[in-house]
Protein backbone atom coordinates (compact mmCIF):
# COMPACT_ATOMS: atom_id res chain seq x y z
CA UNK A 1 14.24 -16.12 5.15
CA UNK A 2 16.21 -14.81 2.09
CA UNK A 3 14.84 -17.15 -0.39
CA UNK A 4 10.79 -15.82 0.99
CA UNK A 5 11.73 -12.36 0.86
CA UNK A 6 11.98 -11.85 -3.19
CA UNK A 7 8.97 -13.51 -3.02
CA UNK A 8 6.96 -11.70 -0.14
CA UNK A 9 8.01 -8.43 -2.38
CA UNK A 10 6.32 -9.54 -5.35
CA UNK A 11 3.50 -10.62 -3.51
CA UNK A 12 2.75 -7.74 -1.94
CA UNK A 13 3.26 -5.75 -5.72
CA UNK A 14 0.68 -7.56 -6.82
CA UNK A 15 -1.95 -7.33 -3.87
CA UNK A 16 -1.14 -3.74 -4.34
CA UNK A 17 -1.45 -3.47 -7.67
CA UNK A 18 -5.17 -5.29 -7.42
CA UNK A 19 -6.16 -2.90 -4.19
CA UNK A 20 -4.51 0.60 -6.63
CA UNK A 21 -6.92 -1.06 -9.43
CA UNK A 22 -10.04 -2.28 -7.88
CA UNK A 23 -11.91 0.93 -7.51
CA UNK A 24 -12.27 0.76 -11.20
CA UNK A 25 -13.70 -2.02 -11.38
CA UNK A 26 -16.47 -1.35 -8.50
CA UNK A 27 -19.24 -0.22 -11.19
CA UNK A 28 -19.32 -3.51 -12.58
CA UNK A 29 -18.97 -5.16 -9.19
CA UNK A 30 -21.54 -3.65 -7.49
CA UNK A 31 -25.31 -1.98 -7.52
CA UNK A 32 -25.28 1.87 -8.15
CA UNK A 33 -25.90 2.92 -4.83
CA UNK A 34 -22.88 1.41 -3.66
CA UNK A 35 -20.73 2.77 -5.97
CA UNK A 36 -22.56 6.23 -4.73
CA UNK A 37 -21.74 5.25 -1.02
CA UNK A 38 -17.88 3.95 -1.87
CA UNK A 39 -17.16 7.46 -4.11
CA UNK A 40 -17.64 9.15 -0.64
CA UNK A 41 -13.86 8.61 0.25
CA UNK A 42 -11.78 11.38 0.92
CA UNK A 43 -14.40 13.18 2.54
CA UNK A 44 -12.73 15.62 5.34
CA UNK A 45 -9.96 15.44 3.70
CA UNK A 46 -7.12 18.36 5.13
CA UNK A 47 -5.58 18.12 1.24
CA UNK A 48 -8.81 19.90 -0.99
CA UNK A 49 -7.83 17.21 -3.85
CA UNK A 50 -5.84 14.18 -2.79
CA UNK A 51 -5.43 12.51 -6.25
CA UNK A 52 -1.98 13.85 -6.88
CA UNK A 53 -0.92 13.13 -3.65
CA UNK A 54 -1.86 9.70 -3.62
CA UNK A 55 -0.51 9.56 -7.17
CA UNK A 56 3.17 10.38 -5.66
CA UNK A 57 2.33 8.13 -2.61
CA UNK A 58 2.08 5.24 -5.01
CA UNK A 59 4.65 5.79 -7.51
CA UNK A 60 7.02 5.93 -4.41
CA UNK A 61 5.67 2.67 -2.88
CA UNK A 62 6.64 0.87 -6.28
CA UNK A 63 9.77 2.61 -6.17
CA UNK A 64 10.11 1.55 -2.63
CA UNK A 65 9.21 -2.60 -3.72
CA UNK A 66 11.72 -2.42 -6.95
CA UNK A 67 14.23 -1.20 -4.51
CA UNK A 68 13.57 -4.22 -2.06
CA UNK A 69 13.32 -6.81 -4.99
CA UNK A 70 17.04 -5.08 -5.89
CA UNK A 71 18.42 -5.54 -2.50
CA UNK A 72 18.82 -1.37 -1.96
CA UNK A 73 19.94 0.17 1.36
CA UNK A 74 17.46 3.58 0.74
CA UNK A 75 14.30 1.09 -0.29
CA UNK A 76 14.36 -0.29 3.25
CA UNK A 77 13.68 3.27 4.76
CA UNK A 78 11.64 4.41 1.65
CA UNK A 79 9.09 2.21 2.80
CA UNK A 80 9.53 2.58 6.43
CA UNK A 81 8.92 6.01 5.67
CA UNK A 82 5.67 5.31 3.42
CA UNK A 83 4.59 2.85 6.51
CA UNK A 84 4.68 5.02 8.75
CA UNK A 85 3.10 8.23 7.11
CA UNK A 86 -0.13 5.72 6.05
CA UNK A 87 -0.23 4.64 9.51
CA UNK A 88 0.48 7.86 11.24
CA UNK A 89 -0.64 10.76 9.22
CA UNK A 90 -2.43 9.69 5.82
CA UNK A 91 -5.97 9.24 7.95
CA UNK A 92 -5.79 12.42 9.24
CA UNK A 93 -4.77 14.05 6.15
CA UNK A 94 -6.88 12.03 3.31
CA UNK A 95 -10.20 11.91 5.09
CA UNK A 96 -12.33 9.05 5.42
CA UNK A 97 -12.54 5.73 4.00
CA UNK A 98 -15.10 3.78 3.09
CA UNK A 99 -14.66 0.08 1.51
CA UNK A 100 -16.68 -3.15 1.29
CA UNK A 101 -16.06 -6.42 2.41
CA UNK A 102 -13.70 -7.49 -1.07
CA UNK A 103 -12.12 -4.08 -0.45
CA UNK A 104 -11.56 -4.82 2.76
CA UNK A 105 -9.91 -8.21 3.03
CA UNK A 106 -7.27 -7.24 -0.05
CA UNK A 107 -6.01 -4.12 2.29
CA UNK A 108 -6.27 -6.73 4.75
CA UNK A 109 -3.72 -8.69 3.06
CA UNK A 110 -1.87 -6.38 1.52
CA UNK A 111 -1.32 -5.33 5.81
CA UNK A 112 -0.05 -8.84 6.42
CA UNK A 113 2.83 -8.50 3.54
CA UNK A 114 3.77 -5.23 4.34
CA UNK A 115 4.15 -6.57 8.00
CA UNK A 116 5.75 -9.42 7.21
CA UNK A 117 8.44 -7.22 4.77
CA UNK A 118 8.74 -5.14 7.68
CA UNK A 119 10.24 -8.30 9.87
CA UNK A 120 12.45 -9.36 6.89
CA UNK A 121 13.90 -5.74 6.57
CA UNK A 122 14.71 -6.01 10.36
CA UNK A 123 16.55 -9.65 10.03
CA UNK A 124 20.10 -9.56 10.22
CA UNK A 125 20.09 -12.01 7.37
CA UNK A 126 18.41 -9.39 5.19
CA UNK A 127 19.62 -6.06 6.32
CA UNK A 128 23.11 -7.40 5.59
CA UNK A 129 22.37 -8.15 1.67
CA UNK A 130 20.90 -4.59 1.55
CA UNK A 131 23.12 -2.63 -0.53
């Protein structure tokens, strides 16, 4: 499992890094009155303007991958943390989301990763080259 997880960390970087990025790209993607329909998100939101939150959010989930890539003790619970306030509190606080199919099947993926990175954090074979 050591020689995947390096591997499953960069992987997940860069699924992240394509899901962070894609709503740029949506007006070229798609017909104006989806791009209407997908700049709904965040409606309901508790937080009036989530951008700098979710700005913090994901400069501490890089942090949290750079940490795992470098083998670091507080990484492991840096992300736990950051998995367990998107899965627990983040739809209650950022309102709702709306996403196509593409959209969809990336967050999709990047789920599978962060699962799978949650297993190798758990291993004994991993947890004990955390430093």
């Amino acid at each position: 499992m050591t020689k995947y997880f390096p591997k499953a960390v960069l992987m997940t970087a860069a699924l992240y890094a394509v899901f962070f990025f894609l709503p740029y790209s949506w007006q070229f993607i798609y017909a104006e009155e989806i791009v209407y329909v997908l700049s709904t998100n965040g409606v309901g939101a508790v937080l009036e303007s989530p951008n700098l939150f979710l700005t913090i959010y994901s400069i501490l989930y890089v942090l949290s991958l750079l940490g795992l890539y470098s083998y670091k003790k507080w990484a492991k619970w840096l992300f736990i943390a950051l998995i367990a306030f998107q899965l627990l509190i983040a739809p209650y606080v950022l309102g709702i989301s709306v996403s196509v199919y593409l959209d969809m099947s990336l967050g999709y993926l990047l789920s599978l990763f962060e699962g799978a990175l949650l297993l190798m954090l758990f291993s004994d074979e991993i947890s004990s080259k955390l430093k």
